[in-house]
Protein backbone atom coordinates (compact mmCIF):
# COMPACT_ATOMS: atom_id res chain seq x y z
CA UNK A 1 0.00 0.00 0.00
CA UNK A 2 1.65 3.14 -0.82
CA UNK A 3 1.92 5.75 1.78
CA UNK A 4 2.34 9.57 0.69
CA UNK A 5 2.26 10.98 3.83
CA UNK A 6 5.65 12.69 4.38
CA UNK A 7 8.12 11.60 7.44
CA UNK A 8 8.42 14.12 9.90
CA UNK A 9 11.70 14.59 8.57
CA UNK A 10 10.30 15.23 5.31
CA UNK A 11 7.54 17.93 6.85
CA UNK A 12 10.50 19.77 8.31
CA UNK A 13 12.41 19.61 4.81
CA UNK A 14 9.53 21.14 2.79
CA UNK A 15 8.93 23.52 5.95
CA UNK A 16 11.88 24.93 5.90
CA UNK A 17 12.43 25.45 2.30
CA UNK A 18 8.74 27.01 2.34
CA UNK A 19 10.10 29.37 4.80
CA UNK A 20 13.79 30.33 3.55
CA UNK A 21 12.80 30.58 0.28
CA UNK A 22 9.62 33.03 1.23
CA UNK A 23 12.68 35.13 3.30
CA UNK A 24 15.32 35.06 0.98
CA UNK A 25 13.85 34.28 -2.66
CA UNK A 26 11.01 36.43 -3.02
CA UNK A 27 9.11 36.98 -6.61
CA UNK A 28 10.52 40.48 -6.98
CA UNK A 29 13.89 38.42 -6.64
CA UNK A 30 13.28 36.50 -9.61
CA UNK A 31 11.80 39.08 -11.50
CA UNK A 32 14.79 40.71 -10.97
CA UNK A 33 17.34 38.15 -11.96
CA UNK A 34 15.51 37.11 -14.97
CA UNK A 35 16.49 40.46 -16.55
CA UNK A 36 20.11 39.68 -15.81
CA UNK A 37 22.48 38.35 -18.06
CA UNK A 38 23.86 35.56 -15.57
CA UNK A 39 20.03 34.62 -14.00
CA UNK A 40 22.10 32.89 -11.37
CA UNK A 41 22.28 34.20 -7.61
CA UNK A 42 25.33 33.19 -5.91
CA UNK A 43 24.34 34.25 -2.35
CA UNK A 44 20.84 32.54 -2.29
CA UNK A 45 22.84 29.06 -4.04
CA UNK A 46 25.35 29.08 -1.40
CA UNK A 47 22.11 29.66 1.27
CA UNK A 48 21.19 26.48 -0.51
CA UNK A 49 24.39 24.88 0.29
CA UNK A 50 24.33 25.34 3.56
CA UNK A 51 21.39 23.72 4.36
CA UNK A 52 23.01 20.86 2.69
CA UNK A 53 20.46 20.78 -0.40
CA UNK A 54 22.94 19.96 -3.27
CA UNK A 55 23.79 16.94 -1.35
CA UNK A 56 20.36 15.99 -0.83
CA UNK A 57 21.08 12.37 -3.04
CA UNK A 58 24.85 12.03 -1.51
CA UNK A 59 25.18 9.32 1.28
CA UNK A 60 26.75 10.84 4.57
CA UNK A 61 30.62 9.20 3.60
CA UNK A 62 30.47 11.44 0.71
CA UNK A 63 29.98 14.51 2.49
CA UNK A 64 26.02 14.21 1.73
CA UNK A 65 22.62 13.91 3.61
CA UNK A 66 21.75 10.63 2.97
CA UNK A 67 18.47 11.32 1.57
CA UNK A 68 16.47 10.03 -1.24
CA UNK A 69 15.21 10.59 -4.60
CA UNK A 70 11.38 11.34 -2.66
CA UNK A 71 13.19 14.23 -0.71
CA UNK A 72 14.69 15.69 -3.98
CA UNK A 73 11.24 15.63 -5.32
CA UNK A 74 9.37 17.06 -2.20
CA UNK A 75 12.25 19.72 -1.70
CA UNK A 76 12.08 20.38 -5.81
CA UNK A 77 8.28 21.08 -5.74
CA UNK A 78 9.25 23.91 -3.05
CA UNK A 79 11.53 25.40 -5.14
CA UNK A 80 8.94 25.38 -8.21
CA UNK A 81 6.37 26.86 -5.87
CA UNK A 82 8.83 29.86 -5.41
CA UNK A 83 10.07 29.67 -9.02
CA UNK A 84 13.65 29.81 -8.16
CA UNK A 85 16.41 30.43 -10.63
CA UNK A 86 19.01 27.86 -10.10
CA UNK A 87 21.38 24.74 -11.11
CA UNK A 88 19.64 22.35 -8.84
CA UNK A 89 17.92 19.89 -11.01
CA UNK A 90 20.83 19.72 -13.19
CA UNK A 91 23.25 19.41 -10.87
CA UNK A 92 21.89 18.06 -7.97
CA UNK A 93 19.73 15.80 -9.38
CA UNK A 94 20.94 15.01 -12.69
CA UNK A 95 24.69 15.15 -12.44
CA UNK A 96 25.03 13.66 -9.31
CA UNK A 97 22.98 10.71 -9.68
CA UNK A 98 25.38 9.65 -12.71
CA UNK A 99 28.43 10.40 -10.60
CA UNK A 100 26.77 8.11 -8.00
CA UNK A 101 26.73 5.27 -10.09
CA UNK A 102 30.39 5.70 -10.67
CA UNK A 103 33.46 4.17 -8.92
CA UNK A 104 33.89 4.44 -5.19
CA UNK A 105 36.99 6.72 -6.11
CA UNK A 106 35.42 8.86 -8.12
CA UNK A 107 32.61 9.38 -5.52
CA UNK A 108 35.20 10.09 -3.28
CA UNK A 109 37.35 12.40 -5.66
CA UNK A 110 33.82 14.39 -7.07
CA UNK A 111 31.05 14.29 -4.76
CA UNK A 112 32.11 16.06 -1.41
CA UNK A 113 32.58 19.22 -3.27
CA UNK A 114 29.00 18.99 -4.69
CA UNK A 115 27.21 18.06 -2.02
CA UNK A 116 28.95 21.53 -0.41
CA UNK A 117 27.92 23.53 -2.74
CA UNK A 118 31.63 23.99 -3.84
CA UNK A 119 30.87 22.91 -7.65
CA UNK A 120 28.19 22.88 -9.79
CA UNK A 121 27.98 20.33 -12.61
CA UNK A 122 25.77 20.25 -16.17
CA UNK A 123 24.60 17.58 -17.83
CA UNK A 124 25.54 17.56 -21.86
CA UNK A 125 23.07 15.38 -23.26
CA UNK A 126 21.35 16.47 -26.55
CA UNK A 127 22.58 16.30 -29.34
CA UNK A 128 21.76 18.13 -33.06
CA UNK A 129 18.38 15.71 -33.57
CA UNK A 130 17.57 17.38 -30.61
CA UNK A 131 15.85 14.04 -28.35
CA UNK A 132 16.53 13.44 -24.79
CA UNK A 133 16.08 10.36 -25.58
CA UNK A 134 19.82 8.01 -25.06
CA UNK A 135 19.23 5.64 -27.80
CA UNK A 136 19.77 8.48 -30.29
CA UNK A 137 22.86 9.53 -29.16
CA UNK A 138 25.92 9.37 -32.03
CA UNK A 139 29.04 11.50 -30.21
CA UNK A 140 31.72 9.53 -29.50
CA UNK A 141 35.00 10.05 -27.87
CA UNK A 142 37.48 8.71 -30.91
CA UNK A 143 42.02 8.50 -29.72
CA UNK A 144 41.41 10.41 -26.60
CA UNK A 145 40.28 13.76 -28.00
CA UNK A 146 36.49 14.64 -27.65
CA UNK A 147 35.13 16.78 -30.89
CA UNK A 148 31.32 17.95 -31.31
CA UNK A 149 28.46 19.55 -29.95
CA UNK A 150 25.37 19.15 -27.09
CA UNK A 151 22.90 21.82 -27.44
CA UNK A 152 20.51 22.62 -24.67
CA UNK A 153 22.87 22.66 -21.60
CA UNK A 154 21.86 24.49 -18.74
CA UNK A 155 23.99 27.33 -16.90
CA UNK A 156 26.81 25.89 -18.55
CA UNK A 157 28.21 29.39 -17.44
CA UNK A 158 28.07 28.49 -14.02
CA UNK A 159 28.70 25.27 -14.19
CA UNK A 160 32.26 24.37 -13.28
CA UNK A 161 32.34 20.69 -14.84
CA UNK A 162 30.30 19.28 -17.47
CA UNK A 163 29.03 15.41 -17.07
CA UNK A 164 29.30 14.56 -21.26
CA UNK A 165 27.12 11.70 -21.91
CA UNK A 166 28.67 10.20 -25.15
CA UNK A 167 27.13 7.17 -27.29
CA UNK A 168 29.08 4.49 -25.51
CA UNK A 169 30.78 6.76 -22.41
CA UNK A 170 30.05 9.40 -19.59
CA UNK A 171 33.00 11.79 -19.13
CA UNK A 172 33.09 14.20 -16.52
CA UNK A 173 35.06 17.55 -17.96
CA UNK A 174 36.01 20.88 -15.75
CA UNK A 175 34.29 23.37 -18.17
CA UNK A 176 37.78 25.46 -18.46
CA UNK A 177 39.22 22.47 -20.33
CA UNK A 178 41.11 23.71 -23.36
CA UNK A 179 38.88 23.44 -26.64
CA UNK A 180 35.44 23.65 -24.70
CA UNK A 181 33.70 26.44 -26.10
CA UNK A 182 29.87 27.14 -24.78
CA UNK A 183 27.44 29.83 -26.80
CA UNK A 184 24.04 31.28 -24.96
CA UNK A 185 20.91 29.97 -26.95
CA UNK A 186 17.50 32.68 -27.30
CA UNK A 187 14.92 31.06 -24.99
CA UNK A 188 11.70 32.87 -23.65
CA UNK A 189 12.02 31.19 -20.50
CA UNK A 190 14.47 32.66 -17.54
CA UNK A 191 16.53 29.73 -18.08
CA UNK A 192 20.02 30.38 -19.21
CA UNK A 193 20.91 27.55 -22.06
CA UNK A 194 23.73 27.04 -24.23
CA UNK A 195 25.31 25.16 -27.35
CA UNK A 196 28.74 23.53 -25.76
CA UNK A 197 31.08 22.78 -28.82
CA UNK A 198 33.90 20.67 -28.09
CA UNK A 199 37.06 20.95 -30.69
CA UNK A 200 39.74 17.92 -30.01
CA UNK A 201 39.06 18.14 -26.33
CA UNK A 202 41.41 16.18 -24.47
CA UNK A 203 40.29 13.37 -22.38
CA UNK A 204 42.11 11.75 -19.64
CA UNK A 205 41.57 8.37 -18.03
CA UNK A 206 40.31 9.93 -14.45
CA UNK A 207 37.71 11.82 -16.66
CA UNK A 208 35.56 8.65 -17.95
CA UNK A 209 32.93 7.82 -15.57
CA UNK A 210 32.62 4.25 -14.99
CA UNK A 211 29.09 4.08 -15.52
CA UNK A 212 26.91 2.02 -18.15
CA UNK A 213 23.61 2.90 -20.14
CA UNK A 214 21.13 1.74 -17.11
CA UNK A 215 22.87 4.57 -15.09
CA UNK A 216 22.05 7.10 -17.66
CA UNK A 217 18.69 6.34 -18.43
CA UNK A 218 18.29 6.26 -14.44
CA UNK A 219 19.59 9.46 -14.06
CA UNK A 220 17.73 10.91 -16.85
CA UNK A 221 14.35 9.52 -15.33
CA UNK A 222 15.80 11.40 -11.76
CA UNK A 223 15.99 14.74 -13.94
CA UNK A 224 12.71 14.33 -15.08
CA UNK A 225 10.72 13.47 -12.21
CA UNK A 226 12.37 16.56 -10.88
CA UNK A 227 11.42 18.79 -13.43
CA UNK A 228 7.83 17.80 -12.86
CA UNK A 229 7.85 18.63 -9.25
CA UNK A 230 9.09 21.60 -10.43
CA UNK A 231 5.91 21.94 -12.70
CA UNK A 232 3.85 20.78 -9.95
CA UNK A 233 5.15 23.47 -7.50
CA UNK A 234 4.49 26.50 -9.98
CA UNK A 235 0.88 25.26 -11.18
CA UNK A 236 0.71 24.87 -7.21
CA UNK A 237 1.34 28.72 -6.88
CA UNK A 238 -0.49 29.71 -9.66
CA UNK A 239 -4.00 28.16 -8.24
CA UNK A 240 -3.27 29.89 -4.93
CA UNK A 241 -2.84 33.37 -6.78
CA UNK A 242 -5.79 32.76 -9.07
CA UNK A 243 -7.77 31.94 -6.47
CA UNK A 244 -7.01 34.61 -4.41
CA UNK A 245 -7.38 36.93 -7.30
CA UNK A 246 -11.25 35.25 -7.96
CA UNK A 247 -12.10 36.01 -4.33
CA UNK A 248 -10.81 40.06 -4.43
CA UNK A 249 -11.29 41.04 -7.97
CA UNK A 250 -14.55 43.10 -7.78
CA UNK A 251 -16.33 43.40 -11.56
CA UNK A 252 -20.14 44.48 -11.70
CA UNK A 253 -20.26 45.16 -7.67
CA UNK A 254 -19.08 41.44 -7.05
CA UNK A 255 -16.26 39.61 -6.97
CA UNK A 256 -15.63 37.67 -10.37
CA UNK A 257 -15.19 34.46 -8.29
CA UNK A 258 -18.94 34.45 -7.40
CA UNK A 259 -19.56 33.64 -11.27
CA UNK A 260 -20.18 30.14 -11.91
CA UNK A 261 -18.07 30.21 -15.07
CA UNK A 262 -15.18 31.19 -12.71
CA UNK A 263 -15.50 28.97 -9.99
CA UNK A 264 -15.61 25.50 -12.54
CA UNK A 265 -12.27 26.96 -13.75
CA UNK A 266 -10.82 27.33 -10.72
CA UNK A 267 -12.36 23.71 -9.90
CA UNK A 268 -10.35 22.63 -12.92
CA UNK A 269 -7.09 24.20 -11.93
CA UNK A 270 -7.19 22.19 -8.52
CA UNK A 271 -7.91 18.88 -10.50
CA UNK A 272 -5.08 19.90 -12.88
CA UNK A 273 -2.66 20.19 -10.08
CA UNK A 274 -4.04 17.69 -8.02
CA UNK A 275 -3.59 14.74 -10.53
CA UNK A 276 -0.10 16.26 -11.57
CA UNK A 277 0.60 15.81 -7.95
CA UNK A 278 -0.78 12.22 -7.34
CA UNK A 279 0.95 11.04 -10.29
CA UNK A 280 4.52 12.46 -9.37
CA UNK A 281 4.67 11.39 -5.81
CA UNK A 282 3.09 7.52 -7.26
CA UNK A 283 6.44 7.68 -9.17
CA UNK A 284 8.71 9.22 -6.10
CA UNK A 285 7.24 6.57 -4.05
CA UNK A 286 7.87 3.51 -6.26
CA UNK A 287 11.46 4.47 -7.14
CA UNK A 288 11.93 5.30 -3.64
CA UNK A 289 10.19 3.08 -0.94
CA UNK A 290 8.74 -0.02 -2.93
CA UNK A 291 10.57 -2.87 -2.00
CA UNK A 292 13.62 -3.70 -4.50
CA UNK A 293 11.52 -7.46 -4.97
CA UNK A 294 8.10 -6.11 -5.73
CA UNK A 295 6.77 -5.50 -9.46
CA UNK A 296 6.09 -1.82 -8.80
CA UNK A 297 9.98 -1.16 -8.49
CA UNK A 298 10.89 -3.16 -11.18
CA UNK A 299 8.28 -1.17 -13.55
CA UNK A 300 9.75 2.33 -12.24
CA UNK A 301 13.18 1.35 -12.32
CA UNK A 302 13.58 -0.85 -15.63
CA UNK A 303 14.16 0.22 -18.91
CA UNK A 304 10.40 1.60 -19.57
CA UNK A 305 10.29 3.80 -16.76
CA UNK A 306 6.46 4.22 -17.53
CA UNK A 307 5.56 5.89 -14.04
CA UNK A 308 8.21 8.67 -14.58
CA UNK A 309 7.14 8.91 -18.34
CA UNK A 310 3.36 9.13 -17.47
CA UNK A 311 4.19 12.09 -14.43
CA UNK A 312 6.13 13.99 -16.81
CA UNK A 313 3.76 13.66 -20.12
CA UNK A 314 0.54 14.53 -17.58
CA UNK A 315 1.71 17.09 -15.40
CA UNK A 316 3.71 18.97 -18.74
CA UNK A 317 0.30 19.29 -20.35
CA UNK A 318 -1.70 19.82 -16.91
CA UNK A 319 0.47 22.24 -15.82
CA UNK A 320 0.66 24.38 -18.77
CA UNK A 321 -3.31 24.20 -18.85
CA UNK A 322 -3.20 25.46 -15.52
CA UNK A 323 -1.08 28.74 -16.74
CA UNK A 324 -2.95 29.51 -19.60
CA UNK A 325 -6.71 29.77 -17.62
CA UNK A 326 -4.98 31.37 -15.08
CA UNK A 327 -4.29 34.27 -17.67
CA UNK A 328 -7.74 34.00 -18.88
CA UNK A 329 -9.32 34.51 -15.28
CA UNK A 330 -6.88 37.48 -14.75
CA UNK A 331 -7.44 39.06 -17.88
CA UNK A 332 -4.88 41.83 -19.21
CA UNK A 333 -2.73 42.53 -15.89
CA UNK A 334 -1.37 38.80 -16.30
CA UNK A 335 0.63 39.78 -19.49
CA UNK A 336 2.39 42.45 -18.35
CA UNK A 337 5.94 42.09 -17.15
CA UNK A 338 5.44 43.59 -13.60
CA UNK A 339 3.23 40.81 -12.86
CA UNK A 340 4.79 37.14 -12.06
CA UNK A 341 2.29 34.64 -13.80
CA UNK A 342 4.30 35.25 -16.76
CA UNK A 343 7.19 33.89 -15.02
CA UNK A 344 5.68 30.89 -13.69
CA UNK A 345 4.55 30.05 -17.35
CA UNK A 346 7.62 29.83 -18.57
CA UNK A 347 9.11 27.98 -16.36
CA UNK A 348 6.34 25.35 -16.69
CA UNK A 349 6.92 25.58 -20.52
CA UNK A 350 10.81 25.52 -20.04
CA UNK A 351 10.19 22.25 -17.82
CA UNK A 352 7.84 20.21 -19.37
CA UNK A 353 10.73 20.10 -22.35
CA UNK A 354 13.52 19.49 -20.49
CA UNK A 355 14.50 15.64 -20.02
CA UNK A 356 12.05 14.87 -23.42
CA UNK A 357 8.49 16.51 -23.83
CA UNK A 358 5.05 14.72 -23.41
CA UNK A 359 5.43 13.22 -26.75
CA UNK A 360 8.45 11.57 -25.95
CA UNK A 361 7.52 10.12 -22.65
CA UNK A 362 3.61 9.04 -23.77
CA UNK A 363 5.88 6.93 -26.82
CA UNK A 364 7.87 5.28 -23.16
CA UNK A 365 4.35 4.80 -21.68
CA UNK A 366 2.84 3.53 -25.04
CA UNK A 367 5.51 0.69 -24.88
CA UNK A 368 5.30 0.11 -22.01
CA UNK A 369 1.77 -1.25 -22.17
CA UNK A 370 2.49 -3.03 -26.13
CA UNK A 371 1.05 -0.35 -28.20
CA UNK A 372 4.72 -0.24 -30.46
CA UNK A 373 3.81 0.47 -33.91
């Protein structure tokens, strides 16, 4: 029987990230930083760090907090809810859970300084077809030199190694290696993302992570779940401020919320996120705290990953459903830059691409239930 009540551990995790993050990463915050040419806060990543966030997924030998992938995901949804501008999921999330499957001296060489805060790490995954998807993949590292481009990578000008997934390899490269050259792509999200070329890179034995194909797909499925708390957080924050908006928007000498037309669509918004949510935490919870015998963990955690695939393709549709009534129940004032809907938007719409869109994933979940063509 699954069992989504949090731990009280947990409830302090998400209540304390509630709280810092209301203190010290307010909307006008992220407002702000989104018209910045970095988008990256060092003093509010470093607050991060200290309360031992980036090491979240680390066990305690490595420096870490010995958590699990259902604290990443609880903590993540926080962090949508306040939109924050950051490397987490790619770094924390991502990165690390590749650099976990690695050897025990590699763990010990790379993870302490992540799970401090000390380093921030990319993942380099797409390549010119564009598809999250690993199959695809055609780079190769050919007599120890490392040529070719991933597109997509995010802050890759933060970053301070990139985790290369290649056809047949994972390298792990410190972004100021000679011949690494990274170019800012035009997004209409906040997100900062770039095209990393690599021209006869050299690659050194200590830089090939000892990991196979079942790590990567595993650590893609980690970024993705991730990036749908994320959506699940924002559409979170958007029904509150809809809602809210319903209740104190007077039109006609009532509030607009006392219109039947309103209230079903603020009914659908809380289905919307409410379904998101169920389906997210069903896929936390399997990867997490089903035991390692029973069919429900080897359904989340085999190839198909249909769980992950079907809380990613639902909540990137729901979520962005969720956004565009909300701009139809606030009417003109949503559009305008001052106010933050717009930001939460694009967020959703930046997320619900990242780690493969809903197309991608529903192809996983068809698949998985023998609907191949």
């Amino acid at each position: 029987m699954m069992d989504f009540r949090p731990s009280p551990a947990q409830q302090l995790l998400t209540a304390t990230a509630r709280d810092y993050l209301r203190r010290h990463c307010p909307i006008e915050l992220v407002q702000r930083l989104a018209l910045e040419e970095s988008r990256f806060d060092a003093k509010l990543w470093r607050g991060m760090a200290e309360l031992g966030w980036p090491g979240l997924l680390i066990p305690g030998d490595f420096g870490g907090s010995d958590g699990s992938l259902l604290d990443v995901i609880l903590l993540v949804e926080e962090l949508g809810y306040a939109c924050v501008p950051s490397p987490y999921v790619t770094s924390a999330v991502a990165a690390t859970s590749l650099v976990l499957g690695s050897a025990e001296a590699q763990r010990k060489r790379i993870l302490p300084a992540l799970a401090a805060g000390d380093r921030i790490a990319t993942l380099a995954l797409v390549e010119e077809r564009g598809s999250f998807d690993v199959a695809t993949l055609a780079m190769a590292c050919d007599g120890g030199r490392l040529s070719g481009r991933k597109l997509f990578v995010k802050d890759a000008h933060v970053a301070d190694d990139l985790v290369v997934v290649l056809r047949d390899d994972v390298i792990l490269l410190p972004r100021e290696r000679q011949g690494i050259a990274s170019r800012p792509l035009d997004t209409l999200s906040d997100e900062k993302l770039f095209a990393v070329t690599f021209d006869g890179v050299e690659v050194r034995a200590d830089d090939r992570l000892a990991v196979g194909r079942d790590a990567v797909s595993a650590a893609v499925q980690a970024g993705a779940l991730a990036r749908t708390a994320e959506m699940v957080g924002a559409a979170q924050k958007i029904l509150e401020i809809t809602v809210e908006h319903a209740k104190t928007r007077v039109q006609g000498g009532r509030p607009i919320g006392g219109h039947q037309a309103i209230q079903h669509a603020c009914a659908d918004l809380v289905r919307d996120v409410d379904c998101a949510r169920a389906l997210l935490y069903t896929a936390a919870w399997r990867l997490t705290e089903a035991p390692a015998s029973s069919s429900e963990k080897l359904t989340a955690m085999g190839g198909q990953g249909s769980e992950v695939a079907m809380a990613k393709a639902y909540a990137g549709e729901a979520a962005l459903t969720v956004a565009r009534r909300a701009h139809q129940i606030f009417g003109a004032i949503s559009y305008c830059q001052e106010h933050p809907l717009h930001l939460f938007h694009k967020r959703i719409q930046a997320a619900s691409l990242d780690f493969g869109d809903a197309s991608l994933h529903l192809e996983t979940v068809a698949r998985a239930i023998g609907l191949e063509a």
